[in-house]
C-alpha atoms as a PDB file:
ATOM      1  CA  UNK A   1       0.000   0.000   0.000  1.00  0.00           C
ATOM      2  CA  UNK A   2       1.259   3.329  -0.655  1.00  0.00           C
ATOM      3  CA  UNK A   3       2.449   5.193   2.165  1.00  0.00           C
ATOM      4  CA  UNK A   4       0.549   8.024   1.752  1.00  0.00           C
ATOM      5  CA  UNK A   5      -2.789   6.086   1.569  1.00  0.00           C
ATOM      6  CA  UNK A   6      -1.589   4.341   4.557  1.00  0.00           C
ATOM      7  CA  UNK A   7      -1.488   7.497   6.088  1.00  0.00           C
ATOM      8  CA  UNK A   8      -4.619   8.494   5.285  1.00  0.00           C
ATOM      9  CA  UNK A   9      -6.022   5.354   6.424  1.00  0.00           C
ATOM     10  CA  UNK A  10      -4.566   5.890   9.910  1.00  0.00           C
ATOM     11  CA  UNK A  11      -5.798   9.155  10.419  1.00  0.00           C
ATOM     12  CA  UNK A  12      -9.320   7.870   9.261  1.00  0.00           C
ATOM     13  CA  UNK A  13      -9.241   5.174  11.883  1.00  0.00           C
ATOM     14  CA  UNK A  14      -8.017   7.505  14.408  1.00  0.00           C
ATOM     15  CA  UNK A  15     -10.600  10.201  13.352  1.00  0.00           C
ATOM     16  CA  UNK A  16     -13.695   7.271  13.914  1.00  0.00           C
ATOM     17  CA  UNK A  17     -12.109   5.789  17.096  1.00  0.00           C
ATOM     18  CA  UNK A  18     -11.871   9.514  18.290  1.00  0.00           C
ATOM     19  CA  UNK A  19     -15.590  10.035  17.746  1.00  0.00           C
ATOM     20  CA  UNK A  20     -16.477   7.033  18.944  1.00  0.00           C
ATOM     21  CA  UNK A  21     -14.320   7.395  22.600  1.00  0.00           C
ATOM     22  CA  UNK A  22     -16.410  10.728  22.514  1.00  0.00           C
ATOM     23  CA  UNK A  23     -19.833   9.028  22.213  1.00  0.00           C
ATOM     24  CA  UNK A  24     -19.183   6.324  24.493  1.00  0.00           C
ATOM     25  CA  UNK A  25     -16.471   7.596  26.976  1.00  0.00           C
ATOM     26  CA  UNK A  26     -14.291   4.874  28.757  1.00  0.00           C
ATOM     27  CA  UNK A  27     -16.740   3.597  32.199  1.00  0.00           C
ATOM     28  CA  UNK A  28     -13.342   3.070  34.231  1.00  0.00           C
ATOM     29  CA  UNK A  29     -12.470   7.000  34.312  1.00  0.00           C
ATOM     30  CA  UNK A  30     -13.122   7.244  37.818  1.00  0.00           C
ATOM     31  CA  UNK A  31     -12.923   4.061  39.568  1.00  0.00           C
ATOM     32  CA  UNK A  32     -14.391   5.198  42.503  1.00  0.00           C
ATOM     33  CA  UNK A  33     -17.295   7.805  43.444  1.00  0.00           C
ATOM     34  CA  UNK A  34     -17.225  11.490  44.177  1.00  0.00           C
ATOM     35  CA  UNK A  35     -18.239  12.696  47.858  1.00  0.00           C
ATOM     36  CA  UNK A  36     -22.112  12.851  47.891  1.00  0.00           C
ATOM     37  CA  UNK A  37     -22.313  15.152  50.685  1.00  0.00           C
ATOM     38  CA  UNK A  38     -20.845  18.413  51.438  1.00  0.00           C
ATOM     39  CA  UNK A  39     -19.246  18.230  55.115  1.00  0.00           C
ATOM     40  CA  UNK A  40     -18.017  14.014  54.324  1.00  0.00           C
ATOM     41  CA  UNK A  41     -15.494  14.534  51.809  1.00  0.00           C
ATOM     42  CA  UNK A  42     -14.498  10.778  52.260  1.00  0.00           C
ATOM     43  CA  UNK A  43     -18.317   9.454  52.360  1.00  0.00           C
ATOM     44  CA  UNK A  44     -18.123   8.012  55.858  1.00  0.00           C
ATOM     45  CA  UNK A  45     -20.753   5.578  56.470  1.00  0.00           C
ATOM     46  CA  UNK A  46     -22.839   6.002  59.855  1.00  0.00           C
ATOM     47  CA  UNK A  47     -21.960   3.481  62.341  1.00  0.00           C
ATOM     48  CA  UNK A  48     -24.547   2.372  65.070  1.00  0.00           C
ATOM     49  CA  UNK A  49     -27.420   4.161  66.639  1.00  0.00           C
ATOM     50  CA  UNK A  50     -30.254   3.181  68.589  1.00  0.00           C
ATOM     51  CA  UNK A  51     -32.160   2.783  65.002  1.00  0.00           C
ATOM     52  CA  UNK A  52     -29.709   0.234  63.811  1.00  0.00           C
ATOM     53  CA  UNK A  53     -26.453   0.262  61.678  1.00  0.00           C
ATOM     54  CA  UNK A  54     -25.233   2.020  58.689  1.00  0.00           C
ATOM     55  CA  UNK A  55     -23.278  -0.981  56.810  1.00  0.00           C
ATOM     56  CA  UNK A  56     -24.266  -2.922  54.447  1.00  0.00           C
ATOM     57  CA  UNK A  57     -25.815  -6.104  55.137  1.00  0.00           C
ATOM     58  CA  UNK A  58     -26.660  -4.155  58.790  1.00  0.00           C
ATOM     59  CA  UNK A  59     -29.563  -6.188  60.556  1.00  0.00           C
ATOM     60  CA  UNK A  60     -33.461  -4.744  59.895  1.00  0.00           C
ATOM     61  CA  UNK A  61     -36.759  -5.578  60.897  1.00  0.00           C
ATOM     62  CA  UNK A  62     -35.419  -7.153  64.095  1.00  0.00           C
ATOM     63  CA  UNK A  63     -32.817  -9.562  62.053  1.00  0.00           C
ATOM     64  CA  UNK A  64     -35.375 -10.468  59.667  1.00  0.00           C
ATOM     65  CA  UNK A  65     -33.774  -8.880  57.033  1.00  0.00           C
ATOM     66  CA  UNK A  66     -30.701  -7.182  55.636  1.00  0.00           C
ATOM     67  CA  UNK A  67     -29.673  -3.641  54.815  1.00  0.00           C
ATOM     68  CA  UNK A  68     -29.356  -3.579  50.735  1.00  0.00           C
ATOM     69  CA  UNK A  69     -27.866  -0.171  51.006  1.00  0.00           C
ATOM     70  CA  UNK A  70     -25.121   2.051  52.539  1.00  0.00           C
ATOM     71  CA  UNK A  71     -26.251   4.938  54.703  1.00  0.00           C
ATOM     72  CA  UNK A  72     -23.751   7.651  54.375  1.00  0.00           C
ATOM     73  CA  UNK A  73     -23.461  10.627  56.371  1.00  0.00           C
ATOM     74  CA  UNK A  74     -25.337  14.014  55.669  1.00  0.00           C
ATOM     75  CA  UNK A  75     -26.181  16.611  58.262  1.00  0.00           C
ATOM     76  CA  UNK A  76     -30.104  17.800  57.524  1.00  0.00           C
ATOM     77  CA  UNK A  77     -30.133  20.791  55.336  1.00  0.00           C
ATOM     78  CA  UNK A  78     -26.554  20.093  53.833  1.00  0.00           C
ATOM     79  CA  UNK A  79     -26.078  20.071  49.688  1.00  0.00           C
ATOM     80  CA  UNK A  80     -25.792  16.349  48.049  1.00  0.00           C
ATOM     81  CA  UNK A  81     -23.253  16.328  45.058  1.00  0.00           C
ATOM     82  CA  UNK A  82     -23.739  13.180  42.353  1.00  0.00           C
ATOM     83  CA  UNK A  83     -21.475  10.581  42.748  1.00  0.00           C
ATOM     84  CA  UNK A  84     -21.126   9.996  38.835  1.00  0.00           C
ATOM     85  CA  UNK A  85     -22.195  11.189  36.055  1.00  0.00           C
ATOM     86  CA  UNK A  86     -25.632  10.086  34.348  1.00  0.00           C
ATOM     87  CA  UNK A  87     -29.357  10.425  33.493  1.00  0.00           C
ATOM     88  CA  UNK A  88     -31.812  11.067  36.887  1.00  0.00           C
ATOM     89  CA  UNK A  89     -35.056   9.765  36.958  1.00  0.00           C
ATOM     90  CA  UNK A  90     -37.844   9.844  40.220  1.00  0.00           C
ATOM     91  CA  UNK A  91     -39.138  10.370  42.079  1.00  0.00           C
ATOM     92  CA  UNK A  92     -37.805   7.601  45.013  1.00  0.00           C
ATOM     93  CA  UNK A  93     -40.074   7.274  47.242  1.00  0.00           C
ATOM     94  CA  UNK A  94     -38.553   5.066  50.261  1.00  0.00           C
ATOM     95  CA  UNK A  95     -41.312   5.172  52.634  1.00  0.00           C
ATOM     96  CA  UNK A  96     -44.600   5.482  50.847  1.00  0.00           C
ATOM     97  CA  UNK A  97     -46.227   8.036  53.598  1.00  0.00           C
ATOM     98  CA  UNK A  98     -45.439  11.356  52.716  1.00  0.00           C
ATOM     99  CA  UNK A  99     -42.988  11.642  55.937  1.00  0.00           C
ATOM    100  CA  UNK A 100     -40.420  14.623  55.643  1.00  0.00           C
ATOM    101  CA  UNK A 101     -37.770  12.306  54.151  1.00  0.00           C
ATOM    102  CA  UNK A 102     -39.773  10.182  51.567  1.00  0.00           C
ATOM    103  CA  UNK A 103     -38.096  11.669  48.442  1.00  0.00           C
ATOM    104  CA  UNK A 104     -35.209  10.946  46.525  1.00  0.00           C
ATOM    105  CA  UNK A 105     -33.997  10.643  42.549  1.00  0.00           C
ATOM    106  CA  UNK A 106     -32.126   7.436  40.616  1.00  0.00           C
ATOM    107  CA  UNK A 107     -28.849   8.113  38.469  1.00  0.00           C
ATOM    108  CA  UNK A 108     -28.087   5.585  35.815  1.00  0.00           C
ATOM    109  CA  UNK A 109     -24.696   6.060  33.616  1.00  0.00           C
ATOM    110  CA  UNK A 110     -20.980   5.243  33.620  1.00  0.00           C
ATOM    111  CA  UNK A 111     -21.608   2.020  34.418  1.00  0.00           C
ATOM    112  CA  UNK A 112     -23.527   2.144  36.997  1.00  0.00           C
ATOM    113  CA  UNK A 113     -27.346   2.618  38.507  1.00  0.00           C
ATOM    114  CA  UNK A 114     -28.037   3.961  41.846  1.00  0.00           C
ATOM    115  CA  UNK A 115     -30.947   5.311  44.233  1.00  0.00           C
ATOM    116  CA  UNK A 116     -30.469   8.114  46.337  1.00  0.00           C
ATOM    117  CA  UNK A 117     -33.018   8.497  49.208  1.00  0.00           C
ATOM    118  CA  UNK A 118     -33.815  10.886  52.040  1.00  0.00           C
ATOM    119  CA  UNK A 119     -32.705  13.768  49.749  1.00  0.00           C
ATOM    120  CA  UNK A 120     -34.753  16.160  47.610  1.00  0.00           C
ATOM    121  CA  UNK A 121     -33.051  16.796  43.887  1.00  0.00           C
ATOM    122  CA  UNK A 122     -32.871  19.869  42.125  1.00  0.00           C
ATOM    123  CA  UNK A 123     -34.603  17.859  39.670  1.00  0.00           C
ATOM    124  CA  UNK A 124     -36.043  14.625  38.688  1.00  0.00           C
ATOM    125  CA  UNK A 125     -35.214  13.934  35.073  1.00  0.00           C
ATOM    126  CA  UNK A 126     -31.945  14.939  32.890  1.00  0.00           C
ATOM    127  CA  UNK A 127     -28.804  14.763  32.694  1.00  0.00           C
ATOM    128  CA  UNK A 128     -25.757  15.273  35.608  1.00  0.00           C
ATOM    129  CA  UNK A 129     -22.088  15.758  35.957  1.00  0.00           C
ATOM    130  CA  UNK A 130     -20.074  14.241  38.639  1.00  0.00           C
ATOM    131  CA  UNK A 131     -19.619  16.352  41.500  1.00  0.00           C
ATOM    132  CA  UNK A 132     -22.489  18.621  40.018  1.00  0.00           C
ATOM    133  CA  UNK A 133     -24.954  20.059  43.191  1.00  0.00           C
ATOM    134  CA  UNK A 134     -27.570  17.147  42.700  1.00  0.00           C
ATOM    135  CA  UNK A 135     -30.235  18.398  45.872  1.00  0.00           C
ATOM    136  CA  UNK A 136     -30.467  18.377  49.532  1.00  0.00           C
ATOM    137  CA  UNK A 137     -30.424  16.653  52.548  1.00  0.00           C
ATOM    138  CA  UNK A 138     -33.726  16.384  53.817  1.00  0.00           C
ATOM    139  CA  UNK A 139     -34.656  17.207  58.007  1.00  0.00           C
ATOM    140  CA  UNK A 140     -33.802  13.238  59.104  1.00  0.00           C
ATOM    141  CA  UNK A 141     -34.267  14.413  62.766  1.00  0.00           C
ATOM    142  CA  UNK A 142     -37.573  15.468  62.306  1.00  0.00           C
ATOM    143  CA  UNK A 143     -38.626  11.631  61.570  1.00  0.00           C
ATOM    144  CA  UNK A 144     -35.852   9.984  63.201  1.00  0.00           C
ATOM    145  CA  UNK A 145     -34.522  12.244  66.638  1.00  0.00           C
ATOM    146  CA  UNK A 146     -31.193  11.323  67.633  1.00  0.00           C
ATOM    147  CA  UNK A 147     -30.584   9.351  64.618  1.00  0.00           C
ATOM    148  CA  UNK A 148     -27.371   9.724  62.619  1.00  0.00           C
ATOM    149  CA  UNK A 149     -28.531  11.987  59.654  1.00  0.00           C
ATOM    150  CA  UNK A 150     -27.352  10.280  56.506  1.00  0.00           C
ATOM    151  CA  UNK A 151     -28.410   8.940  52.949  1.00  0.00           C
ATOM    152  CA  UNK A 152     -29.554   6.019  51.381  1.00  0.00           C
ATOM    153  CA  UNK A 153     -27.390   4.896  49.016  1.00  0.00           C
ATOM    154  CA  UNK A 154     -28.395   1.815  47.107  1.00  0.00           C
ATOM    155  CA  UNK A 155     -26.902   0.594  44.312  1.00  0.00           C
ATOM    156  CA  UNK A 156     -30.737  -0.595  41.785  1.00  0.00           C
ATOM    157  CA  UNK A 157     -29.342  -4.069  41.376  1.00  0.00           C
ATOM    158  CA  UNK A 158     -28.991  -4.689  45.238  1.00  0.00           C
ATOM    159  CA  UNK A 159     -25.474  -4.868  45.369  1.00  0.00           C
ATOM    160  CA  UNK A 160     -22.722  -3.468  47.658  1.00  0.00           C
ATOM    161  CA  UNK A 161     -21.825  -0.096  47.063  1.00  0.00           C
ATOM    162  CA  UNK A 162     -19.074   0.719  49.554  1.00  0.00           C
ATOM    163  CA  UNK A 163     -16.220   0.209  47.832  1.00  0.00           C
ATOM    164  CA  UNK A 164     -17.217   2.593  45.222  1.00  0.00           C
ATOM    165  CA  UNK A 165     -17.823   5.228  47.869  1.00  0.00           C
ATOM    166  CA  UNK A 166     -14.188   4.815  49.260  1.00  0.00           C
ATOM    167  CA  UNK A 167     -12.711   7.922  47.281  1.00  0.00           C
ATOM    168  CA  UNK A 168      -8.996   7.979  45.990  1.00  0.00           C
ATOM    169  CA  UNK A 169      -6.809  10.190  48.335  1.00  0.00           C
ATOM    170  CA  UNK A 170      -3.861  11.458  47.070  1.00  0.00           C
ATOM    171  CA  UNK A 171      -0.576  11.631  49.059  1.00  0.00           C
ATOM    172  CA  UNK A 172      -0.220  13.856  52.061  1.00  0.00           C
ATOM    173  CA  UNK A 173       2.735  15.395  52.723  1.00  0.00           C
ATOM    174  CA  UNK A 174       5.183  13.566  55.184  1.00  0.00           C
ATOM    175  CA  UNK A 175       5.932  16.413  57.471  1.00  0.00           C
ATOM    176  CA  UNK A 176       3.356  18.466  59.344  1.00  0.00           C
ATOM    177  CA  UNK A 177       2.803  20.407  62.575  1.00  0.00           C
ATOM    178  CA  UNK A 178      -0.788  18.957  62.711  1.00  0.00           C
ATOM    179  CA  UNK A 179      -2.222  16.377  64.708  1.00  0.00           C
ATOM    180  CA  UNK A 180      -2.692  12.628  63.217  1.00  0.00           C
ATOM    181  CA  UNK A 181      -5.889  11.110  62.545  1.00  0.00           C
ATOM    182  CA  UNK A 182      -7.540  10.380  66.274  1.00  0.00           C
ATOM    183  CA  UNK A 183      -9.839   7.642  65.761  1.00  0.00           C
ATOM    184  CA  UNK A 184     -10.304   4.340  63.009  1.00  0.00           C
ATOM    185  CA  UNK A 185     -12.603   5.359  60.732  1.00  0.00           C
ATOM    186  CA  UNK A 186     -12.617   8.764  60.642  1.00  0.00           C
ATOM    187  CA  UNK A 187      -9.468  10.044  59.033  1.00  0.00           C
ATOM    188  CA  UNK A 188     -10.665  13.796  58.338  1.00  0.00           C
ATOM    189  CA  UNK A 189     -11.055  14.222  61.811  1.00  0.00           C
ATOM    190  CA  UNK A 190     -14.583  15.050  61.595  1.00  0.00           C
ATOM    191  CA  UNK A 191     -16.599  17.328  63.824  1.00  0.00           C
ATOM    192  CA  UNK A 192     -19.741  15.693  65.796  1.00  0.00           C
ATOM    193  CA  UNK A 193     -22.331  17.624  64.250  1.00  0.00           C
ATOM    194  CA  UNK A 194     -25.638  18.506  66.386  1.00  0.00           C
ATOM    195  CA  UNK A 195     -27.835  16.170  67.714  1.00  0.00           C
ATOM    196  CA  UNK A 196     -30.784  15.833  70.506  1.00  0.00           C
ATOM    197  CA  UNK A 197     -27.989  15.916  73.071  1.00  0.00           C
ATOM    198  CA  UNK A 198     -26.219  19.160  71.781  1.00  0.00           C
ATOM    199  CA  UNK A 199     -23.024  19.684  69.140  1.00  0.00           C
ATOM    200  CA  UNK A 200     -19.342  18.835  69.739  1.00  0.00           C
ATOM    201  CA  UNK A 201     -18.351  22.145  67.762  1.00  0.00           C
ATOM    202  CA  UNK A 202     -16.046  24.614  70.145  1.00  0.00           C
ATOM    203  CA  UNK A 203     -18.113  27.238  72.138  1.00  0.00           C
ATOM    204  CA  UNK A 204     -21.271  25.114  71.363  1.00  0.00           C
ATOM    205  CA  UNK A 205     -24.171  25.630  74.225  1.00  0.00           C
ATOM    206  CA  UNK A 206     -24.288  23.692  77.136  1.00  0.00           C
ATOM    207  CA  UNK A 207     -26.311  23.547  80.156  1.00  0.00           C
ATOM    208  CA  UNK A 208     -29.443  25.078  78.535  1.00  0.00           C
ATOM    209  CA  UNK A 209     -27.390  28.124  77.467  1.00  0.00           C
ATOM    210  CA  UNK A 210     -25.410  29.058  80.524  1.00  0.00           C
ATOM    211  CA  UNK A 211     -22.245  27.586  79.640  1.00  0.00           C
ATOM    212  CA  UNK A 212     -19.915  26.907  76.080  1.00  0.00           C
ATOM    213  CA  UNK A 213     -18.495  24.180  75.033  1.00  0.00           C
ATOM    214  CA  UNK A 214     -14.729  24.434  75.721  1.00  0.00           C
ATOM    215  CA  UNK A 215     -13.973  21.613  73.838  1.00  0.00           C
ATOM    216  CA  UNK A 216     -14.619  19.624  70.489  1.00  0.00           C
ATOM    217  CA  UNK A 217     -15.982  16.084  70.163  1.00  0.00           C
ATOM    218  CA  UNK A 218     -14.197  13.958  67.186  1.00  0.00           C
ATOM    219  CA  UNK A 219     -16.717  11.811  65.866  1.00  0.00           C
ATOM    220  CA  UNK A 220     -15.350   8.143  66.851  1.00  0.00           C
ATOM    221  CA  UNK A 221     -17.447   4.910  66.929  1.00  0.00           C
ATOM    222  CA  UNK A 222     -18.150   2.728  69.734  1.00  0.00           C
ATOM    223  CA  UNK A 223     -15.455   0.274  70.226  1.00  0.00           C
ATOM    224  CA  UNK A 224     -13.027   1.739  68.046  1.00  0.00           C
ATOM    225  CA  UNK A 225      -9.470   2.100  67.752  1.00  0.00           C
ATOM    226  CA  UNK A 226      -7.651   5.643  69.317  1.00  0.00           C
ATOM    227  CA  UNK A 227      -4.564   6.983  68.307  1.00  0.00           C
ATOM    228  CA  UNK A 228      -1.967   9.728  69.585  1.00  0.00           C
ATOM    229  CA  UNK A 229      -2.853  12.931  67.458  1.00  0.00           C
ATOM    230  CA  UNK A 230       0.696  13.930  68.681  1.00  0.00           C
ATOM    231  CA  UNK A 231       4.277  12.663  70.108  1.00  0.00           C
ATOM    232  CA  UNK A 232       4.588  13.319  73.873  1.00  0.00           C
ATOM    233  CA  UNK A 233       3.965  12.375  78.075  1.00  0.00           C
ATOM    234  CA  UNK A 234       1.146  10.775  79.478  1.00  0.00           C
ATOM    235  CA  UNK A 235      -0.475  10.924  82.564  1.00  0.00           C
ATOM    236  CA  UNK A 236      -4.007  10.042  84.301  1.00  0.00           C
ATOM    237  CA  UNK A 237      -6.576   8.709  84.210  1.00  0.00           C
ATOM    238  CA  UNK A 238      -8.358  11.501  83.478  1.00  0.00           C
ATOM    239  CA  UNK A 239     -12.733  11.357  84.942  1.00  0.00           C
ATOM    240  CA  UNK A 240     -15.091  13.974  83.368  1.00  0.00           C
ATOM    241  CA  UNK A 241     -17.873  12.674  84.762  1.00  0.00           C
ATOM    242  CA  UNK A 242     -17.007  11.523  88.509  1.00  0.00           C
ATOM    243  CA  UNK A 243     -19.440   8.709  88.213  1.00  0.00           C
ATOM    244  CA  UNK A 244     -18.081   5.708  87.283  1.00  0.00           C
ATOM    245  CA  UNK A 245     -20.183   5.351  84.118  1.00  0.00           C
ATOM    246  CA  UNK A 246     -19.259   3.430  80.857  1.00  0.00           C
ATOM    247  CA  UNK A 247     -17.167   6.185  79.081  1.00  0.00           C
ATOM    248  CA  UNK A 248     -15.970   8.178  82.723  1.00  0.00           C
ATOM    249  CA  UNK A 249     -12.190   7.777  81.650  1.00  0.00           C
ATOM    250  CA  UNK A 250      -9.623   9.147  79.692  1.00  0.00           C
ATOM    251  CA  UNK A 251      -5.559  10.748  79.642  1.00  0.00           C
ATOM    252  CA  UNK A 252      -3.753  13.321  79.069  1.00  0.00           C
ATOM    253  CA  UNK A 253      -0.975  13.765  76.516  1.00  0.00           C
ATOM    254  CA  UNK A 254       1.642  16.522  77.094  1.00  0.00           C
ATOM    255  CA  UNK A 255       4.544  17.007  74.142  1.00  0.00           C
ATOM    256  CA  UNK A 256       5.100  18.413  70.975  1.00  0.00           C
ATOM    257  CA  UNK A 257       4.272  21.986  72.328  1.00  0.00           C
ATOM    258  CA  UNK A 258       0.809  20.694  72.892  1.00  0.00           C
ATOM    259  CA  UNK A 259      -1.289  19.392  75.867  1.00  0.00           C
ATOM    260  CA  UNK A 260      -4.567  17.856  75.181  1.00  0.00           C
ATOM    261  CA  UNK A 261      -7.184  15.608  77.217  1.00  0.00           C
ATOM    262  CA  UNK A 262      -8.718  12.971  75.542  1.00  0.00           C
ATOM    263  CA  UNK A 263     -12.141  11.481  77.342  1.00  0.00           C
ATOM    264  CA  UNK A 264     -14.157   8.933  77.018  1.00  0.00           C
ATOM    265  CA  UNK A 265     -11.480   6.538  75.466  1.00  0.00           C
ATOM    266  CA  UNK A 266      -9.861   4.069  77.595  1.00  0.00           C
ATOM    267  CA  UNK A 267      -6.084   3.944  77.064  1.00  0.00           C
ATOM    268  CA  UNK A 268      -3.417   1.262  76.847  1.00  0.00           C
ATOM    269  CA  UNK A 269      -1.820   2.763  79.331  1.00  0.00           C
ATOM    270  CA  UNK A 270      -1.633   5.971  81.503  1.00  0.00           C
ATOM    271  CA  UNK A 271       1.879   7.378  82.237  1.00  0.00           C
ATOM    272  CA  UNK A 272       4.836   6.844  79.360  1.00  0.00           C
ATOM    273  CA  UNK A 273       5.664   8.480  76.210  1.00  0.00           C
ATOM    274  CA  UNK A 274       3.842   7.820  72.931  1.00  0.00           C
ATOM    275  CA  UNK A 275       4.874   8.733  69.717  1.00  0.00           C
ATOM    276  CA  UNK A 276       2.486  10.631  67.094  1.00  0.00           C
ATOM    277  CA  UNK A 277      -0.138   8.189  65.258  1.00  0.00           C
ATOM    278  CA  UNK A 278       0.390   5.263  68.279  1.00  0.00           C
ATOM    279  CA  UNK A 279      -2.580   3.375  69.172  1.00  0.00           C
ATOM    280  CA  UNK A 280      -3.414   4.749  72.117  1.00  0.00           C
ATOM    281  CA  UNK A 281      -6.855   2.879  73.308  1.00  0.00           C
ATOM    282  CA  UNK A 282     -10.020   2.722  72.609  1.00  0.00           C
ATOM    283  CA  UNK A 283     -13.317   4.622  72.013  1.00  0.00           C
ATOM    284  CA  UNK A 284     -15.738   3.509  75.228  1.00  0.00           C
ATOM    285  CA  UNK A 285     -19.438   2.500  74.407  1.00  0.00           C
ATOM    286  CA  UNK A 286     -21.041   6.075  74.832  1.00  0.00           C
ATOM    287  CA  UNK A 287     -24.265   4.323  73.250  1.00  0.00           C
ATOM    288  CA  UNK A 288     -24.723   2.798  76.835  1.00  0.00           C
ATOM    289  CA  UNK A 289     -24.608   6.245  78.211  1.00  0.00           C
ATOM    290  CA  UNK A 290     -26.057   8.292  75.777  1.00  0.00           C
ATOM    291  CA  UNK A 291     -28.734   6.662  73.328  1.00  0.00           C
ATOM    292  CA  UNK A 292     -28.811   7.771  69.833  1.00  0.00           C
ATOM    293  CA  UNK A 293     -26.063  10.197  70.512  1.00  0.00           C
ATOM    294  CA  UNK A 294     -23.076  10.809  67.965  1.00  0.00           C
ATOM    295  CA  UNK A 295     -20.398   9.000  69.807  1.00  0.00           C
ATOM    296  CA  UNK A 296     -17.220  11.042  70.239  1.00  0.00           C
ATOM    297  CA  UNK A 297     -14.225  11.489  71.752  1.00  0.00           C
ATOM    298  CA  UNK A 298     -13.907  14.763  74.075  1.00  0.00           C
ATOM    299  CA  UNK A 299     -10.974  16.630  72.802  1.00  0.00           C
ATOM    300  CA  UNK A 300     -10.067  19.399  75.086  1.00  0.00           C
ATOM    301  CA  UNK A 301      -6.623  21.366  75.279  1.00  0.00           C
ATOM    302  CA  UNK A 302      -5.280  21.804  78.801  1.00  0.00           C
ATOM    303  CA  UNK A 303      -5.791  25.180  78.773  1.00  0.00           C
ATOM    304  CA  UNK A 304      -9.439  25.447  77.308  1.00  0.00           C
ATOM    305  CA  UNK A 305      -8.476  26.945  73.737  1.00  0.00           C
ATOM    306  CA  UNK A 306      -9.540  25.763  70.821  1.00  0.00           C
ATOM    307  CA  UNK A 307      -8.405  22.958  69.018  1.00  0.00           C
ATOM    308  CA  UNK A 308     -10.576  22.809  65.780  1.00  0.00           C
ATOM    309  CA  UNK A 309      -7.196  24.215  63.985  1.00  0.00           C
ATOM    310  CA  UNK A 310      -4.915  21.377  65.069  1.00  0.00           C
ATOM    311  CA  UNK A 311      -7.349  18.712  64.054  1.00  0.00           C
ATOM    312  CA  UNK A 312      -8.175  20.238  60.689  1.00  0.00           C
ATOM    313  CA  UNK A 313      -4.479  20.254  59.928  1.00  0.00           C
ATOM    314  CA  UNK A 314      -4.350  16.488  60.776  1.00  0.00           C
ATOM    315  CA  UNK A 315      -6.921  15.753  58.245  1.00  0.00           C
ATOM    316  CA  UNK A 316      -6.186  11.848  57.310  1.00  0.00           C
ATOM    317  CA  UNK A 317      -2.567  11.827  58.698  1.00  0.00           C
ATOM    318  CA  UNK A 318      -1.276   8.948  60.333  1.00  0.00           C
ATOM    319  CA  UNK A 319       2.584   8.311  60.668  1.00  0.00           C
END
């Protein structure tokens, strides 16, 4: 063949193949989902509350039958993003009574199909980017109180969706002056929001108003594994309650230019050094003490300032 036909012929391949990459783009581009929920940039999945548990395969209708979705985190009121992009259709309804969470919409494209519930979409029908503002979160509490607020995420052929809600984090740098990740499972660090008990935020309310919150409560779940947001002393045990209760224990970590009480964790140990990102204990079962609360570890600095800074510079750091 002559070379120049040849050449001709491989830009007409390329030119169709081009076109056709364009109509059908490649499924695999993002292997796994964007956040759905503005506040859970790594779409952390509720634990346990006293209305069951977040996971799939989770227990309902009193072990009768199994949770075929993923509930993932999502303070009422807060924006909902699309995992992927595709084609919306609904409306979901979830509960067939009209509550004040029986909405939602269906996206079906890049491979996949799922059903977003508890949420209200901008829309119903059309298309949607990834990471394009898909709704809100609809008020959970009302229906639910002390509930963890989250969505239903359910993948339309039944199947397990968590793995696809595990996003890709890049690399974090080696060297930082902020605190590690405290608790498994949470590696952002993240905030208890507000539920019928209060909020863990700093200078939140307490005792109907007369006092603040001097403090901020890391969202942990029961049972969980602690670690040493920073190299240094301990000492203790540090009580917050004076009660005895389930979760009335704690320590105190002193180094690094930092001092910081940890409560309602048990630690290995009390006195000793521990280096940055150590286990350190673990997260008592404030579900006996507090039902339907946001379980959380108490993180107060020695000298009541605010922490919120330190924490958000540990975002997902563990050494």
């Amino acid at each position: 063949m002559p070379a120049l036909s040849l050449v001709a012929l491989v830009s007409l391949v390329s030119t169709v193949f081009a076109k056709q990459l364009d109509g059908h783009p490649p499924q695999q581009q993002h292997r796994h989902w964007a956040p759905i929920c503005s506040g859970n940039p790594t779409n952390r999945i509720r634990g346990c509350d006293r209305y069951g548990c977040g996971n799939f395969g989770a227990d309902r209708d009193s072990g009768k039958g199994k949770h075929r979705g993923v509930d993932v985190i999502c303070r009422d009121g807060a924006t909902v993003y699309a995992p992927f992009s595709g084609q919306l259709s609904g409306p979901i309804r979830f509960f067939h009574n009209g509550n004040a969470i029986d909405d939602g919409v269906q996206i079906s494209g890049s491979g996949y199909c799922v059903k977003l519930v508890c949420i209200h979409p901008i829309r119903y029908h059309g298309q949607i980017r990834r990471g394009q503002q898909l709704g809100r979160m609809l008020p959970m509490q009302k229906v639910f109180p002390g509930i963890i607020s989250h969505i239903h995420v359910e993948n339309c052929d039944h199947s397990d969706p968590t793995h696809l809600l595990t996003p890709d984090v890049p690399p974090l740098p080696q060297q930082d002056s902020g605190w590690a990740t405290v608790c498994a499972g949470n590696p952002t660090n993240e905030i208890r929001g507000c539920d019928k008990y209060g909020c863990g935020y700093y200078g939140a309310p307490r005792r109907n108003g007369k006092g603040k919150h001097r403090a901020v409560d890391v969202i942990c779940a029961d049972g969980a594994t602690v670690y040493a947001p920073f190299s240094g002393q301990l000492s203790g045990p540090v009580k917050f309650f004076h009660n005895g209760n389930a979760i009335d224990d704690g320590v105190q970590i002193r180094g690094s230019g930092f001092c910081v009480k940890l409560l309602c964790i048990h630690p290995i140990r009390y006195n000793g050094a521990i280096s940055k990102g150590q286990v350190l204990g673990k997260m008592l079962p404030m579900q006996r003490v507090f039902p339907g609360i946001t379980s959380h570890i108490h993180i107060e600095n020695c000298d009541r300032s605010d922490p919120t800074s330190n924490l958000e510079r540990g975002k997902g750091r563990r050494e």
